[in-house]
N, C-alpha and C. Protein backbone atom coordinates (compact mmCIF):
# COMPACT_ATOMS: atom_id res chain seq x y z
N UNK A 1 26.73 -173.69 -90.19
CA UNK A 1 26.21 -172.56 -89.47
C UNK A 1 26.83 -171.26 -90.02
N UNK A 2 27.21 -171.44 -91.45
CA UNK A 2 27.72 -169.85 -91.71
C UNK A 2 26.39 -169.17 -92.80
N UNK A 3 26.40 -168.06 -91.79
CA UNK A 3 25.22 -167.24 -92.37
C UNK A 3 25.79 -166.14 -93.16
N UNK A 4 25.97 -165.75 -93.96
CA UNK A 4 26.46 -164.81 -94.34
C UNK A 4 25.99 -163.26 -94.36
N UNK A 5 27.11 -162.34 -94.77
CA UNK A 5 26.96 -161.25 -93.85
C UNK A 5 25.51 -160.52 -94.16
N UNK A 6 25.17 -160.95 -95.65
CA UNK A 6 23.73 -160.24 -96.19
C UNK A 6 22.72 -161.01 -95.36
N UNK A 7 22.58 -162.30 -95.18
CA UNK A 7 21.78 -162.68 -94.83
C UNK A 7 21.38 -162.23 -92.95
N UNK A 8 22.46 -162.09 -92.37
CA UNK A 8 22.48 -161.70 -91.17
C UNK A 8 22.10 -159.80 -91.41
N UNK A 9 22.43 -159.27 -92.14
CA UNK A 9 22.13 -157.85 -92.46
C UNK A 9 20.64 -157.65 -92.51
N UNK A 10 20.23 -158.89 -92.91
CA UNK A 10 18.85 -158.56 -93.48
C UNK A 10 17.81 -159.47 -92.24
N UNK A 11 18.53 -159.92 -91.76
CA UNK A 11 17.87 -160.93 -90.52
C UNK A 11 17.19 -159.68 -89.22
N UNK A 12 18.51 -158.75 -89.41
CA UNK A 12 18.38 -157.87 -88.69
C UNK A 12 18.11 -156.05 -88.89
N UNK A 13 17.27 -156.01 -90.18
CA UNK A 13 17.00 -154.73 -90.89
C UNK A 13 16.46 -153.85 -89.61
N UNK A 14 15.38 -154.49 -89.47
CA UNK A 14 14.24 -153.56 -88.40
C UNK A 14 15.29 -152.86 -87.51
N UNK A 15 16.08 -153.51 -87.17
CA UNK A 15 16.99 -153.15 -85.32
C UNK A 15 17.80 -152.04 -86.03
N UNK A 16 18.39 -152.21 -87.30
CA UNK A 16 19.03 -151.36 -88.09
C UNK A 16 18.52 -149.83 -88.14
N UNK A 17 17.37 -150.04 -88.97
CA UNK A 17 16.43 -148.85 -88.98
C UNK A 17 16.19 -148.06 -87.53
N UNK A 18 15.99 -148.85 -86.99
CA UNK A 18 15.69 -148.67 -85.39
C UNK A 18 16.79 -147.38 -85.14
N UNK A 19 18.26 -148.14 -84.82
CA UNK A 19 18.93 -147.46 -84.49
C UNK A 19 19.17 -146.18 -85.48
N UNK A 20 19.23 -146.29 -86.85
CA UNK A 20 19.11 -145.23 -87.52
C UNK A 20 18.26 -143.99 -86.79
N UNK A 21 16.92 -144.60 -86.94
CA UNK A 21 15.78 -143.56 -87.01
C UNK A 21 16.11 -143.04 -85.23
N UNK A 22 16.85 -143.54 -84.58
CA UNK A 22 17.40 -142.93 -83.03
C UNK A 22 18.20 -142.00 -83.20
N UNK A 23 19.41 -142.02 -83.76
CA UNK A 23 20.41 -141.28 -83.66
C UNK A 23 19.83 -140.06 -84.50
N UNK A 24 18.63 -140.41 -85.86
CA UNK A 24 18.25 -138.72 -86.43
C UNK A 24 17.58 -138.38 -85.63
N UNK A 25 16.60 -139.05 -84.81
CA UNK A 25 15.53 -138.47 -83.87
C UNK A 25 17.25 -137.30 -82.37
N UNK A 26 17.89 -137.74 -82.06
CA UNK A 26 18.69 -137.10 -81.07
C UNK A 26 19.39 -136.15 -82.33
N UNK A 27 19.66 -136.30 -83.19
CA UNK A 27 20.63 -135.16 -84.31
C UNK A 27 19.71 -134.22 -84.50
N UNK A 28 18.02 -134.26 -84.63
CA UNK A 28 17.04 -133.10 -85.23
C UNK A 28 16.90 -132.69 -83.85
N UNK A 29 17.03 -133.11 -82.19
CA UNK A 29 17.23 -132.45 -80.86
C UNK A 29 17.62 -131.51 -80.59
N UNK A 30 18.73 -132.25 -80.10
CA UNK A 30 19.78 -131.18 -80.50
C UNK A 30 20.38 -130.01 -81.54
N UNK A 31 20.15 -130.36 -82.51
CA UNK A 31 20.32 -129.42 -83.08
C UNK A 31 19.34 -128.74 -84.00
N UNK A 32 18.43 -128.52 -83.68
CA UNK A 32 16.97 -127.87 -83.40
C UNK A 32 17.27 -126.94 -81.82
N UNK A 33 17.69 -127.54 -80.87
CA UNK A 33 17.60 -126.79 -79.79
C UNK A 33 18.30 -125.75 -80.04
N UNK A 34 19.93 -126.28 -80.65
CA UNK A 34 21.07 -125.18 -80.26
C UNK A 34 20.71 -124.00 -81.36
N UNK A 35 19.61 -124.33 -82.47
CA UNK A 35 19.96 -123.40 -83.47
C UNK A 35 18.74 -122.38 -82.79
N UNK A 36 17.50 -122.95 -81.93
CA UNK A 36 16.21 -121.88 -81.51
C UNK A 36 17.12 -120.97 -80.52
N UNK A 37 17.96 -121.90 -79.84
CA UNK A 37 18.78 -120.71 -78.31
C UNK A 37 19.55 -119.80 -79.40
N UNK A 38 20.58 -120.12 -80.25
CA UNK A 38 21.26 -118.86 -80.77
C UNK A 38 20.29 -118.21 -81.68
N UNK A 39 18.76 -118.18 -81.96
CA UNK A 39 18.64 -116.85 -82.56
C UNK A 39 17.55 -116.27 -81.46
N UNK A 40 17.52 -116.36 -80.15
CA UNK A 40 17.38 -115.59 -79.19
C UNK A 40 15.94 -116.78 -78.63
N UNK A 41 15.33 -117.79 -78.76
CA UNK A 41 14.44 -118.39 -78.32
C UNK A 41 14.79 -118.92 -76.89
N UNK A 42 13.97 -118.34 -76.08
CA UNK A 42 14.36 -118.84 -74.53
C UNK A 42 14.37 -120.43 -74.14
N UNK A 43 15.23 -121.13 -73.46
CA UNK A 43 16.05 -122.43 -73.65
C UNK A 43 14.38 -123.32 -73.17
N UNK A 44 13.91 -123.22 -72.49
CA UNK A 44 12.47 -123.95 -72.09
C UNK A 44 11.36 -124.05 -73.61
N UNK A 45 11.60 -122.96 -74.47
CA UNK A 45 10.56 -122.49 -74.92
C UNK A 45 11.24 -123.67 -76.21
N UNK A 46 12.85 -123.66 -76.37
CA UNK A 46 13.28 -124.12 -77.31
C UNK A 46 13.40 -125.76 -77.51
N UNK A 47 13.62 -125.61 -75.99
CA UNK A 47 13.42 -127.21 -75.76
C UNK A 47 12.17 -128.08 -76.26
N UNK A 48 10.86 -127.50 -75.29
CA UNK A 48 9.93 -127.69 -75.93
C UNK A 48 9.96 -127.79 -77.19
N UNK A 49 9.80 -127.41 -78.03
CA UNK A 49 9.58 -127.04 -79.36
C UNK A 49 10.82 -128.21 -80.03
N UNK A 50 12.26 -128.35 -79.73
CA UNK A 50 12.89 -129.41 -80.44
C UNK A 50 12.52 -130.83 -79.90
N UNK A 51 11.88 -131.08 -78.42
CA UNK A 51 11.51 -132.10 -78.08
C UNK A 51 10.45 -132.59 -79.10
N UNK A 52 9.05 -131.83 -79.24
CA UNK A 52 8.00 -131.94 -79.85
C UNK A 52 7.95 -132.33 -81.57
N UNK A 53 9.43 -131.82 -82.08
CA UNK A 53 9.90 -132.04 -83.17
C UNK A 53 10.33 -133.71 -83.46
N UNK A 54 11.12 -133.48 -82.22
CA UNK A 54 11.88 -134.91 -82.93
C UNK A 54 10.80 -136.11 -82.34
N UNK A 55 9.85 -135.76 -81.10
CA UNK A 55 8.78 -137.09 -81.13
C UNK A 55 8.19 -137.48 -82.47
N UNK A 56 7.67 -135.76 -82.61
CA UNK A 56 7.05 -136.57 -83.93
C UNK A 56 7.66 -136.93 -85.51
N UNK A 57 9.02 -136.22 -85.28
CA UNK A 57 9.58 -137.13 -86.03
C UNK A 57 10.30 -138.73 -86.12
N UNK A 58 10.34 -139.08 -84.82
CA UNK A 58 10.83 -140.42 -84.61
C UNK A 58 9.46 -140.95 -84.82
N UNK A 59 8.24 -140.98 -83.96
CA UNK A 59 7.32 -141.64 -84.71
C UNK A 59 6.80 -141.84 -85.80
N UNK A 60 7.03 -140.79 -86.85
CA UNK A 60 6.83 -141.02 -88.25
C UNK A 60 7.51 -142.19 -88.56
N UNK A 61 8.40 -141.55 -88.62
CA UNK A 61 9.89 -142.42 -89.11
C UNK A 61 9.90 -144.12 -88.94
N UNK A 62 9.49 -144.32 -87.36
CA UNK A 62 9.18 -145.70 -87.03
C UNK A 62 8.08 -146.52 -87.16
N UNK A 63 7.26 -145.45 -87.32
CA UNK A 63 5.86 -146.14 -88.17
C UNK A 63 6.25 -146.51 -89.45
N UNK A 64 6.44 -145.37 -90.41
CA UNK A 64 7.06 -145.74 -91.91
C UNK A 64 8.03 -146.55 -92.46
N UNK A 65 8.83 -145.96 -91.88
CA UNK A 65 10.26 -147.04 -92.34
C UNK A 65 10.67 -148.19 -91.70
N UNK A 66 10.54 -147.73 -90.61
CA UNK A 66 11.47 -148.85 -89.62
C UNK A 66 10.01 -150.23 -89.24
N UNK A 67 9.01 -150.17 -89.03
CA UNK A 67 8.00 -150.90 -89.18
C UNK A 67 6.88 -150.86 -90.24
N UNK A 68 7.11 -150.43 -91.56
CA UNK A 68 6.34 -150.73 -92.37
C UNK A 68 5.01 -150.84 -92.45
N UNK A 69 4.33 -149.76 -90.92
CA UNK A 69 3.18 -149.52 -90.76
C UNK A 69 2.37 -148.64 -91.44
């Protein structure tokens, strides 16, 4: 029962990607938000706008990469 570490790496790519393509989808959020509030974009207007960003960038992302759709 020893699987080794590539083979378990690769058993589990998708979940990998997964979590990847999560943590850039919350990194382009956030910091998309904080950069629209400091050059004067009102916090609703900015939100919007980094929310709308990172949906459609996580769905790219998880269509393309992470599911090979």
């Amino acid at each position: 029962m020893n699987i080794g570490i590539g083979r378990l790496v690769k058993k589990y790519q998708h979940v990998w990607r997964y979590i990847v393509v999560g943590l850039t989808t919350v990194a382009i959020d956030v910091g998309l938000l904080y950069l629209l509030v400091q050059v004067g974009v009102p916090v609703y207007v900015a939100a919007t706008i980094a929310f709308g960003t990172a949906l459609l960038t996580n769905f790219t992302l998880s269509r393309v990469w992470t599911f090979g759709v």
